[in-house]
C-alpha atoms as a PDB file:
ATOM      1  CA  UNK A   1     -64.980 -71.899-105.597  1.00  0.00           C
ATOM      2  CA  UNK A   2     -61.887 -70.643-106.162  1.00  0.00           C
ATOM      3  CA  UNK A   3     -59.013 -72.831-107.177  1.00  0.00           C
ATOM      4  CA  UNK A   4     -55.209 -72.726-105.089  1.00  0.00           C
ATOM      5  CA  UNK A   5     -52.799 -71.882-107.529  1.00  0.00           C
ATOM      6  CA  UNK A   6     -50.659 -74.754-108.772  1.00  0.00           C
ATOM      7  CA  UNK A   7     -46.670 -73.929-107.679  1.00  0.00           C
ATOM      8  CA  UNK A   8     -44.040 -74.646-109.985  1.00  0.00           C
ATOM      9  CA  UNK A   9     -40.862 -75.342-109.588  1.00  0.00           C
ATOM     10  CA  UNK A  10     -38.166 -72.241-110.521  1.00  0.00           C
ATOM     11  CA  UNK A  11     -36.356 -72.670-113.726  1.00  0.00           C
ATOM     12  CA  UNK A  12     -32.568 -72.926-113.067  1.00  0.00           C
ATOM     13  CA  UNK A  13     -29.337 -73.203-115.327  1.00  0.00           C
ATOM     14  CA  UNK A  14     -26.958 -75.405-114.420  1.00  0.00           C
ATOM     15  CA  UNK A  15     -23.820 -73.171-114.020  1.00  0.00           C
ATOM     16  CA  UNK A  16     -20.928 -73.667-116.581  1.00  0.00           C
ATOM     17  CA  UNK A  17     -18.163 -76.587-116.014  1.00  0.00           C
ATOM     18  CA  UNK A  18     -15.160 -74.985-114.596  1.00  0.00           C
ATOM     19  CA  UNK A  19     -11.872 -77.382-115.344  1.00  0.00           C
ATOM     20  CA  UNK A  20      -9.761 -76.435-111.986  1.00  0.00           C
ATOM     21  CA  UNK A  21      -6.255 -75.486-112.429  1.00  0.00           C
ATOM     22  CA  UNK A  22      -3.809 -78.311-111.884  1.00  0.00           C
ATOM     23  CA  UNK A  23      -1.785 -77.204-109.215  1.00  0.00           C
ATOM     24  CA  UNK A  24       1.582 -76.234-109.952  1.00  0.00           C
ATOM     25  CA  UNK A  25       4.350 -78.692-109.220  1.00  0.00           C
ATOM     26  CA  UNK A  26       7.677 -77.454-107.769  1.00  0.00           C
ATOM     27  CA  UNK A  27       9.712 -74.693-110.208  1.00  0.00           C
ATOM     28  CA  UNK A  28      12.687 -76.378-111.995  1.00  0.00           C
ATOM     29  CA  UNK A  29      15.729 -75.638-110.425  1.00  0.00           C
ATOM     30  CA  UNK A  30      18.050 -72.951-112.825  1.00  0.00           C
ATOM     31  CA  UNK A  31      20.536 -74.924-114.847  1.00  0.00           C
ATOM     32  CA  UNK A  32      24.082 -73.653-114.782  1.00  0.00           C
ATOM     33  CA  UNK A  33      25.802 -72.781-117.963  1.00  0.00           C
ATOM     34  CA  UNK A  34      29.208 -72.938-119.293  1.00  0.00           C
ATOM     35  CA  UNK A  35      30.950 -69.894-119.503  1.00  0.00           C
ATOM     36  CA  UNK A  36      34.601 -70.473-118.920  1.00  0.00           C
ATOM     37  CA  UNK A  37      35.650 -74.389-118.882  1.00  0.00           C
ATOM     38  CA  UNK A  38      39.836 -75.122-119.062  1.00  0.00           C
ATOM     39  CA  UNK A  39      40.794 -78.687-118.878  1.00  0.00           C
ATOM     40  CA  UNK A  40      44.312 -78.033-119.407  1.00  0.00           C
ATOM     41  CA  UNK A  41      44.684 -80.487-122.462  1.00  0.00           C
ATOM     42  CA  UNK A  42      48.250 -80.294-124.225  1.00  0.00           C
ATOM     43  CA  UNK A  43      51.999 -81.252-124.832  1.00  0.00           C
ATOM     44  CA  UNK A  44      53.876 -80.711-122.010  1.00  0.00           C
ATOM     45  CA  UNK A  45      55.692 -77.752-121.401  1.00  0.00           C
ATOM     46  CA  UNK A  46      53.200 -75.463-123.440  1.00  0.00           C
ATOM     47  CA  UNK A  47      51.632 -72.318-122.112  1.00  0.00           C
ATOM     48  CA  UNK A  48      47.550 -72.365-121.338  1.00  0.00           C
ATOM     49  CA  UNK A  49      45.780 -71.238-124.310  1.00  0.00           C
ATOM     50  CA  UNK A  50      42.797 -69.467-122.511  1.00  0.00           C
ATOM     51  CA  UNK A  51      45.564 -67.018-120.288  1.00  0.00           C
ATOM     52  CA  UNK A  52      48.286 -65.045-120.294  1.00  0.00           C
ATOM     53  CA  UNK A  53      51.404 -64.416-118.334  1.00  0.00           C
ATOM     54  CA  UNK A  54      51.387 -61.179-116.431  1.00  0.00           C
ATOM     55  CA  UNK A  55      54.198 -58.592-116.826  1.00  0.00           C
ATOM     56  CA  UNK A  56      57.024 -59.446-114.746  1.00  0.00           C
ATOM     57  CA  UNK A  57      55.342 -62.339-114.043  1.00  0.00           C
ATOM     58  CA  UNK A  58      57.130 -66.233-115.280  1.00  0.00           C
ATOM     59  CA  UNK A  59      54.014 -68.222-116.816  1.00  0.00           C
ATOM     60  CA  UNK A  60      52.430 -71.555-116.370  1.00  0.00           C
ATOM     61  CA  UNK A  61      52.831 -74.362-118.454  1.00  0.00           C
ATOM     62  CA  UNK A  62      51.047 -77.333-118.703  1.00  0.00           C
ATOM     63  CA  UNK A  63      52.632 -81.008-117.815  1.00  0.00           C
ATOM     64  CA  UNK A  64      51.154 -82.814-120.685  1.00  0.00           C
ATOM     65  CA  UNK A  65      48.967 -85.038-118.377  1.00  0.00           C
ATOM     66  CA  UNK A  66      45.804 -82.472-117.821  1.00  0.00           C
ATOM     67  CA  UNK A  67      46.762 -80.635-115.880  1.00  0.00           C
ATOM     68  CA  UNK A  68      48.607 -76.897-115.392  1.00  0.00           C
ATOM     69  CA  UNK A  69      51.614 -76.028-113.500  1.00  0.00           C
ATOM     70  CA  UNK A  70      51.396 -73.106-111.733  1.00  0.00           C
ATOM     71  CA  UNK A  71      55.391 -73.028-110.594  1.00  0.00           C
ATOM     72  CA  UNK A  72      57.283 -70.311-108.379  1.00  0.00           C
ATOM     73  CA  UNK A  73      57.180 -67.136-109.099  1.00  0.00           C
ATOM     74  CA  UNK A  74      54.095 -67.278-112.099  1.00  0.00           C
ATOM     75  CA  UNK A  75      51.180 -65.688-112.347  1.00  0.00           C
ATOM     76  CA  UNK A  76      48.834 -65.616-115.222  1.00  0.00           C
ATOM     77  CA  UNK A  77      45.592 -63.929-115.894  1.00  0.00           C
ATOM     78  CA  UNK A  78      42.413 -65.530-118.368  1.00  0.00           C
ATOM     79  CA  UNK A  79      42.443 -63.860-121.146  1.00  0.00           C
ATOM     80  CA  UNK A  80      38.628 -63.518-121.525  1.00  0.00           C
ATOM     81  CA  UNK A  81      37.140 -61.144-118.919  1.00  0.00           C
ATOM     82  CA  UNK A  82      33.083 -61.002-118.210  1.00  0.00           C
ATOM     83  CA  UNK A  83      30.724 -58.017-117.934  1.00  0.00           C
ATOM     84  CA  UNK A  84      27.610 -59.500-116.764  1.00  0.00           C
ATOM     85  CA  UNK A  85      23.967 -58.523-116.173  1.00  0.00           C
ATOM     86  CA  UNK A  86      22.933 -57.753-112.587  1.00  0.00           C
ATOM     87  CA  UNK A  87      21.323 -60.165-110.860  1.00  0.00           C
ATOM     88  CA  UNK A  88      23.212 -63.001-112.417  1.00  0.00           C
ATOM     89  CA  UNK A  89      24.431 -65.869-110.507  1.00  0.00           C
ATOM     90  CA  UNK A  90      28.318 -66.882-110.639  1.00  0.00           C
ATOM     91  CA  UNK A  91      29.851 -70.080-109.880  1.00  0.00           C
ATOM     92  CA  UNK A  92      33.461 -69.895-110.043  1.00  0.00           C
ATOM     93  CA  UNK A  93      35.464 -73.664-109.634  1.00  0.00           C
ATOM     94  CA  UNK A  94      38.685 -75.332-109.889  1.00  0.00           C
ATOM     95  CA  UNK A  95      40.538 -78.511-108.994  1.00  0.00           C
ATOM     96  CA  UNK A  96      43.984 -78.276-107.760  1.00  0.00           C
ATOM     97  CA  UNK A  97      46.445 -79.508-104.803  1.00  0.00           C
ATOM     98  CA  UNK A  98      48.825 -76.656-103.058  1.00  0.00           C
ATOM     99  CA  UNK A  99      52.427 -76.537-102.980  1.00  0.00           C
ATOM    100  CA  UNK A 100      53.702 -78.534 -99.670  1.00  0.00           C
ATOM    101  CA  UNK A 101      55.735 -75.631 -99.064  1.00  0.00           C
ATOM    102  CA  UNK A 102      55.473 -72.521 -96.638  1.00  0.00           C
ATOM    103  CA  UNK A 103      58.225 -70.291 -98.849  1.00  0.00           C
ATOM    104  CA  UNK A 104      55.596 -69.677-100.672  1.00  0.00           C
ATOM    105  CA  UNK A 105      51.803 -68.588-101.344  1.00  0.00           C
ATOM    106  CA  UNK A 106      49.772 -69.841-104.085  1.00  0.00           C
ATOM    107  CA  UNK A 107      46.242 -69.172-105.108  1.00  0.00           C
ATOM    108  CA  UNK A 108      43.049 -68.827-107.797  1.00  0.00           C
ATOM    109  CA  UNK A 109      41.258 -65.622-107.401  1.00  0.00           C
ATOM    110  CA  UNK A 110      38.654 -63.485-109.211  1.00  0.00           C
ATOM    111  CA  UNK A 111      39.847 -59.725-109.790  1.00  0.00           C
ATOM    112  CA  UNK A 112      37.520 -56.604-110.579  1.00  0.00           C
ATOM    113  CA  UNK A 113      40.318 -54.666-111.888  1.00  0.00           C
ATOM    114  CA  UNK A 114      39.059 -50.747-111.505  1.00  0.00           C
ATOM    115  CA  UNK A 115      41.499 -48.982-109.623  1.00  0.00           C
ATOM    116  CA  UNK A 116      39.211 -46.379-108.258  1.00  0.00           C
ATOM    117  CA  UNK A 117      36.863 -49.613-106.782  1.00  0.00           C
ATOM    118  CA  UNK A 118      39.065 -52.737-106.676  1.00  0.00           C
ATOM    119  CA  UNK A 119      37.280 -56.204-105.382  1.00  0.00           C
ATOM    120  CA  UNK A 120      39.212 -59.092-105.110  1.00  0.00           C
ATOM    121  CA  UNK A 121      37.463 -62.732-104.218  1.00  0.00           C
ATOM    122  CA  UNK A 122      40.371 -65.399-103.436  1.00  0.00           C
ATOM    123  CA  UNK A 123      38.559 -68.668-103.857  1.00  0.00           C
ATOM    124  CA  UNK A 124      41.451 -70.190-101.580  1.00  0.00           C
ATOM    125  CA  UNK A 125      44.862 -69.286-101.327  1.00  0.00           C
ATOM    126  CA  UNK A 126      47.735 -70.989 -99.604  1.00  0.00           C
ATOM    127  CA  UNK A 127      50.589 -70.490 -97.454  1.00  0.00           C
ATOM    128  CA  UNK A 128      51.599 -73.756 -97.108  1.00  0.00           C
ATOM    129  CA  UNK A 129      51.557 -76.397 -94.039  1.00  0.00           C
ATOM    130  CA  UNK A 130      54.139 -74.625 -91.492  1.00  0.00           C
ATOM    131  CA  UNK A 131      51.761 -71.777 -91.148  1.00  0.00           C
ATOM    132  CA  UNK A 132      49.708 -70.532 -88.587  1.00  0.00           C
ATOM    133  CA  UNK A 133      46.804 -69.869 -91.264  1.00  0.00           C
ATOM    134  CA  UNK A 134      47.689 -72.080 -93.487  1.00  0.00           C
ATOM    135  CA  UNK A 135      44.859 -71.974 -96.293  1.00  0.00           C
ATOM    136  CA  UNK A 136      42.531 -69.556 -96.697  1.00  0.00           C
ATOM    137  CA  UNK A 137      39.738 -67.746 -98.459  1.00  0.00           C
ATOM    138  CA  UNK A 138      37.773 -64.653 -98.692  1.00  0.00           C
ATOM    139  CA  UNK A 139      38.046 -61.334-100.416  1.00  0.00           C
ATOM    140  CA  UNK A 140      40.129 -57.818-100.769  1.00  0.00           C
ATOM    141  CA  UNK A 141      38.563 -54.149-101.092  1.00  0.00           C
ATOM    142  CA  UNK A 142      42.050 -52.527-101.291  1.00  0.00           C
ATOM    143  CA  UNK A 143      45.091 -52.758-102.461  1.00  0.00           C
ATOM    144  CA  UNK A 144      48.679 -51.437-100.472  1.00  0.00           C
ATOM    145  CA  UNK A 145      50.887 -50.766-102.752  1.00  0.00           C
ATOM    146  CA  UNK A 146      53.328 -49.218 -99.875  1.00  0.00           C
ATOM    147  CA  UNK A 147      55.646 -51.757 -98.967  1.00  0.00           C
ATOM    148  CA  UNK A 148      57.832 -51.907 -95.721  1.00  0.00           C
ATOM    149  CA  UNK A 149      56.167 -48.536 -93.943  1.00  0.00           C
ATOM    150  CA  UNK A 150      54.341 -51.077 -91.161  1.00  0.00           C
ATOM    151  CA  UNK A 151      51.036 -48.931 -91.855  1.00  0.00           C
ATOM    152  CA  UNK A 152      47.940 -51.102 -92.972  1.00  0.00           C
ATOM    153  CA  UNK A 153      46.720 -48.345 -95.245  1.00  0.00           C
ATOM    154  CA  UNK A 154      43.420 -50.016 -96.371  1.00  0.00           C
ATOM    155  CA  UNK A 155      42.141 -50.659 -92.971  1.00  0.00           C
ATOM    156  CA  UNK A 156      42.836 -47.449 -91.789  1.00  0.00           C
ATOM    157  CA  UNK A 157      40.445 -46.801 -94.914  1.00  0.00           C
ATOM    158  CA  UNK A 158      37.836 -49.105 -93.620  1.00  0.00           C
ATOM    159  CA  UNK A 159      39.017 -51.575 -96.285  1.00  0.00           C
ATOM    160  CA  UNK A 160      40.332 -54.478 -94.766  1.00  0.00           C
ATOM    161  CA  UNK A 161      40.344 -57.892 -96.292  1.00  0.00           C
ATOM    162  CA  UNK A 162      37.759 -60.276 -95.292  1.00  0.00           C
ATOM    163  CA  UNK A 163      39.404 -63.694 -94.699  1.00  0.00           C
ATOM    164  CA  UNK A 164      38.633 -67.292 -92.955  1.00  0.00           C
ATOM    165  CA  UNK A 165      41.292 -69.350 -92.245  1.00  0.00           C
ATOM    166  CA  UNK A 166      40.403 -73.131 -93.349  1.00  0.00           C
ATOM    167  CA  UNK A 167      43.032 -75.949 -93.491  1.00  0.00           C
ATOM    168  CA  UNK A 168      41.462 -77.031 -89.854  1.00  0.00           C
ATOM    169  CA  UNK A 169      38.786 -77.960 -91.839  1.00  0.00           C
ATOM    170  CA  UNK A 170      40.377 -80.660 -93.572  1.00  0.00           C
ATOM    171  CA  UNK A 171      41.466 -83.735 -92.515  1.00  0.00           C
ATOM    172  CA  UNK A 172      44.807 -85.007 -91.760  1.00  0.00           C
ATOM    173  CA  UNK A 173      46.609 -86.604 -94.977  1.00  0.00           C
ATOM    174  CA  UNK A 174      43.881 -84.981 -97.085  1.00  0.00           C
ATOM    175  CA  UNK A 175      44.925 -80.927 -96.441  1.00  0.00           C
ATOM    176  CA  UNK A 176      45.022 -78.905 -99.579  1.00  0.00           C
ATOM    177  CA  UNK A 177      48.462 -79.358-100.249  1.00  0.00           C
ATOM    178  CA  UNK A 178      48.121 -82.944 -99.241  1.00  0.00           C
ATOM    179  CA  UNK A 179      45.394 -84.332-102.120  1.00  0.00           C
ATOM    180  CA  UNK A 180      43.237 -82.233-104.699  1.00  0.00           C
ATOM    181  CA  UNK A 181      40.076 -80.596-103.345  1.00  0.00           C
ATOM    182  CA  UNK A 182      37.562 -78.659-105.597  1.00  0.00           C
ATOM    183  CA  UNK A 183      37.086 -75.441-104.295  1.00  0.00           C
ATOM    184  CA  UNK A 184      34.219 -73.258-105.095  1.00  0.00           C
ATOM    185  CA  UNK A 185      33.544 -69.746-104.845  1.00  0.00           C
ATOM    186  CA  UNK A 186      29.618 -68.485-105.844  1.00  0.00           C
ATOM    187  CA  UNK A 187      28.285 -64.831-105.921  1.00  0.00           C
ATOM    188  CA  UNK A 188      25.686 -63.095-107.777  1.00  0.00           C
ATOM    189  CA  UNK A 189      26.078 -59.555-109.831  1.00  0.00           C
ATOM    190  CA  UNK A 190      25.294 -56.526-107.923  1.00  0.00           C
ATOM    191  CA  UNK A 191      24.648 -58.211-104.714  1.00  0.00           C
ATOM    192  CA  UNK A 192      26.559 -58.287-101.649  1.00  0.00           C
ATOM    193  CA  UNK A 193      27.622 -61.602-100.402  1.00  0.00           C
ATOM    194  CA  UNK A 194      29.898 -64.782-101.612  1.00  0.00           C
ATOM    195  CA  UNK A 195      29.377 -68.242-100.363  1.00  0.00           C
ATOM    196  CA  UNK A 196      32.595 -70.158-100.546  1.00  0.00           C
ATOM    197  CA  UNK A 197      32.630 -73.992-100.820  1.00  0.00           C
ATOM    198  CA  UNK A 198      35.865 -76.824-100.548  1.00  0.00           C
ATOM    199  CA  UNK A 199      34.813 -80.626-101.485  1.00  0.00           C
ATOM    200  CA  UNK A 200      36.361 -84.122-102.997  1.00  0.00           C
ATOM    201  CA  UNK A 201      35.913 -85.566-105.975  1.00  0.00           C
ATOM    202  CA  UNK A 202      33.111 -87.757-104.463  1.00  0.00           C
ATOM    203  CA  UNK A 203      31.360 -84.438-103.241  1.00  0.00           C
ATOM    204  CA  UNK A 204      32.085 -84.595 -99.566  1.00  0.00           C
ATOM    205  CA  UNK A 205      32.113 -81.098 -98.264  1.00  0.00           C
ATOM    206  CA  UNK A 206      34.987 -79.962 -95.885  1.00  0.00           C
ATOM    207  CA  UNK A 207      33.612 -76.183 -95.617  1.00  0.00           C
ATOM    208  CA  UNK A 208      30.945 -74.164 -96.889  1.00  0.00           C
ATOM    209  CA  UNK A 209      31.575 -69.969 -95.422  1.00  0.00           C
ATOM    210  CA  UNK A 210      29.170 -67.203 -96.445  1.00  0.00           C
ATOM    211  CA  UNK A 211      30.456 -63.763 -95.990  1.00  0.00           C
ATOM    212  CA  UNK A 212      29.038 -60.955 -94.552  1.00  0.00           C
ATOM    213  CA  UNK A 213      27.213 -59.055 -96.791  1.00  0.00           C
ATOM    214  CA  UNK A 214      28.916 -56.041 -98.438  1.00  0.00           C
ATOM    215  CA  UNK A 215      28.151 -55.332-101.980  1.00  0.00           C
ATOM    216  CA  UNK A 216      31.298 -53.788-102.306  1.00  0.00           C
ATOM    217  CA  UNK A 217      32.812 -57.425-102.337  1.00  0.00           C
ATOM    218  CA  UNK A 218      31.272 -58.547-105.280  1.00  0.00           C
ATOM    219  CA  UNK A 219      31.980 -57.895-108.878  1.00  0.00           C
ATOM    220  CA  UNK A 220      29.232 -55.179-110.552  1.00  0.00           C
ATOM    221  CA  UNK A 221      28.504 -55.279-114.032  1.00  0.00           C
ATOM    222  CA  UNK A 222      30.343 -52.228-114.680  1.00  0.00           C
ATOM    223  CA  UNK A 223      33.923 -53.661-115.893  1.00  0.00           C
ATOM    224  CA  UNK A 224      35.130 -57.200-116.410  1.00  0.00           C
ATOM    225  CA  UNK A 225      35.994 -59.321-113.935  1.00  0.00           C
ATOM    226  CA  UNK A 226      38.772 -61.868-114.866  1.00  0.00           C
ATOM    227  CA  UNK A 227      40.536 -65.253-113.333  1.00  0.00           C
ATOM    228  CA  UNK A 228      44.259 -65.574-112.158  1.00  0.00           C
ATOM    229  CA  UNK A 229      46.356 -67.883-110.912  1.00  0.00           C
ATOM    230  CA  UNK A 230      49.166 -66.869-109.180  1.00  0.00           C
ATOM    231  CA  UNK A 231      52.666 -68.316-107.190  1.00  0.00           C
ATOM    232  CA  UNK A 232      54.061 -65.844-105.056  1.00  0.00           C
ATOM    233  CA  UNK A 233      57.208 -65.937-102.794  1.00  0.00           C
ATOM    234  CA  UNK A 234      56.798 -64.917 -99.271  1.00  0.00           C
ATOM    235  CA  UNK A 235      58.655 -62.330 -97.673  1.00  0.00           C
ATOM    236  CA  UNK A 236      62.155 -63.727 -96.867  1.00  0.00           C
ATOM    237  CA  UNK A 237      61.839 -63.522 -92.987  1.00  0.00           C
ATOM    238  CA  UNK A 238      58.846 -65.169 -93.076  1.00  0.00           C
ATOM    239  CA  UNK A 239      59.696 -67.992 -94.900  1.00  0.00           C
ATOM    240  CA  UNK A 240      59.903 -71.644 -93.335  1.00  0.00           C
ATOM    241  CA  UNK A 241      61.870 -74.550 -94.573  1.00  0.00           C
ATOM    242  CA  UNK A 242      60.084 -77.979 -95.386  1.00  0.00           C
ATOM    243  CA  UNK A 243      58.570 -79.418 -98.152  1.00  0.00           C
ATOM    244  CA  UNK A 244      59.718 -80.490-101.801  1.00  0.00           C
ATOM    245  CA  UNK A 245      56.960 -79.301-103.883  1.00  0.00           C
ATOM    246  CA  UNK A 246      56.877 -75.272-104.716  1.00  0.00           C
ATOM    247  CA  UNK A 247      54.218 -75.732-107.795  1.00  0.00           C
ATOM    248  CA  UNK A 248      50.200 -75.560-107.321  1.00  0.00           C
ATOM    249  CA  UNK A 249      48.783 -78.286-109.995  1.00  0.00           C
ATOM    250  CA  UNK A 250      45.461 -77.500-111.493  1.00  0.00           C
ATOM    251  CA  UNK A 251      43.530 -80.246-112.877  1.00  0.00           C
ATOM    252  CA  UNK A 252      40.639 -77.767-114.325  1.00  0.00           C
ATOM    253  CA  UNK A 253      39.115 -74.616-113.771  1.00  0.00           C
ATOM    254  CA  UNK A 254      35.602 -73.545-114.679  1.00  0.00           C
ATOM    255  CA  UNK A 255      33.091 -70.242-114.516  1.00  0.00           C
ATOM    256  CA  UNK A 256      29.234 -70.738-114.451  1.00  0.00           C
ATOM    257  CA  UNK A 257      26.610 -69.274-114.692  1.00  0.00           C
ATOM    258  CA  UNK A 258      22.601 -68.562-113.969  1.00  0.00           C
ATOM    259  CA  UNK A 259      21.248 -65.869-115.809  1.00  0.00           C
ATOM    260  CA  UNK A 260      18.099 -63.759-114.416  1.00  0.00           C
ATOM    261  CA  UNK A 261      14.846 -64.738-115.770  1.00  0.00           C
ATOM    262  CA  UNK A 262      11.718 -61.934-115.910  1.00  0.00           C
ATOM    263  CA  UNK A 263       9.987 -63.754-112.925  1.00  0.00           C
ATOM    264  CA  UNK A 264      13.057 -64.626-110.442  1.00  0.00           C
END
């Protein structure tokens, strides 16, 4: 009699051990770099060491306590200008109180100075507390060098300014020209909007504005951008009496940066 075949059992391999990948935790966030830092350190009455007074221009001198005096009628540029790669991210900053004045207009302000493409970004400018707009930020495609002929010759070019007004957004007895706010202004090369930012020294935020994108209000990477600071009158019949103090005081000012990275 035939005998049933005994069954065996298969021969198997256990498969390799595969370690799993740990999974990855949250990306560091990009540190920002030091590219332009001005404390205003000094004897008094000495001009800024990092700028230089523009033609026709009186300059600023600092007040021998830290900080720089940017008086009537002065208007100086930084002497280092930046040509950066696209895709870099741009924090410009700067602590300061207004003049209490509404003669005249004060202001910190990044300028792409190519004449054929001109971009201005005015971190925040001032005309002082007796004015309807008071403070305000935002940026310039166009400059009108025509004076008294009524026309607005950049927007009838499709090139008007961009601006916000924003002392509303401060509180009474703490307005710009009142106390000293940081104010921030942050873009990034070769793209097409700026967020602007106001807040005291214990970070409490009075605005934060994004404009509307428009690449052509942003710097490029095609010529240096620069820094000023600038006192101007305003135009006699505009004008209003009030106030004592015609100077903008800046404590520091500061430009940052985030370079671009292969994978961002």
């Amino acid at each position: 009699m035939a005998t049933a075949p005994v069954a065996t059992a298969p021969v198997t391999t256990a498969p390799p051990m595969v370690e799993s990948a740990p999974t990855p935790g949250p990306a560091a966030p990009l540190v920002w770099q030091n590219l332009f830092v001005d404390h205003f350190e000094g004897p008094v009455g000495t001009p800024a060491g990092q700028w230089h007074t523009m033609t026709g221009w009186n300059d600023a001198v600092l007040d021998g306590e830290g900080r720089l005096e940017v008086s009537r009628l002065a208007q100086i540029r930084s002497t280092s200008g930046w040509v950066l790669p696209a895709g870099t991210r741009v924090r410009v900053s700067a602590s300061l109180v207004m003049p209490d004045t509404s003669r005249n207009y004060a202001a910190i302000w990044v300028q792409h100075p190519n004449p054929a493409d001109p971009r201005e970004i005015d971190v925040i400018e001032s005309y002082g507390p007796k004015k309807t707009g008071g403070a305000q930020l935002g940026s310039h495609l166009c400059y009108d060098e025509t004076l008294d002929n009524a026309v607005d010759e950049c927007g009838a070019a499709g090139l008007a300014p961009e601006l916000w007004p924003v002392a509303q957004d401060f509180a009474d007895g703490a307005k710009p020209w009142d106390s000293y706010w940081e104010y921030h202004a942050e873009f990034t090369v070769g793209g097409d909007r700026v967020l602007f930012q106001a807040a005291d020294g214990s970070g409490n935020q009075a605005y934060s504005v994004t404009s509307n994108p428009d690449p052509r209000r942003v710097p490029s990477n095609a010529v240096p951008f620069h820094l000023r600071l600038s006192n101007k009158d305003v135009d006699p019949q505009h004008a209003l009496r009030g106030g004592s103090r015609s100077s903008m005081y800046v404590d520091w000012v500061t430009v940052e940066v985030q370079y671009p990275t292969a994978t961002s």
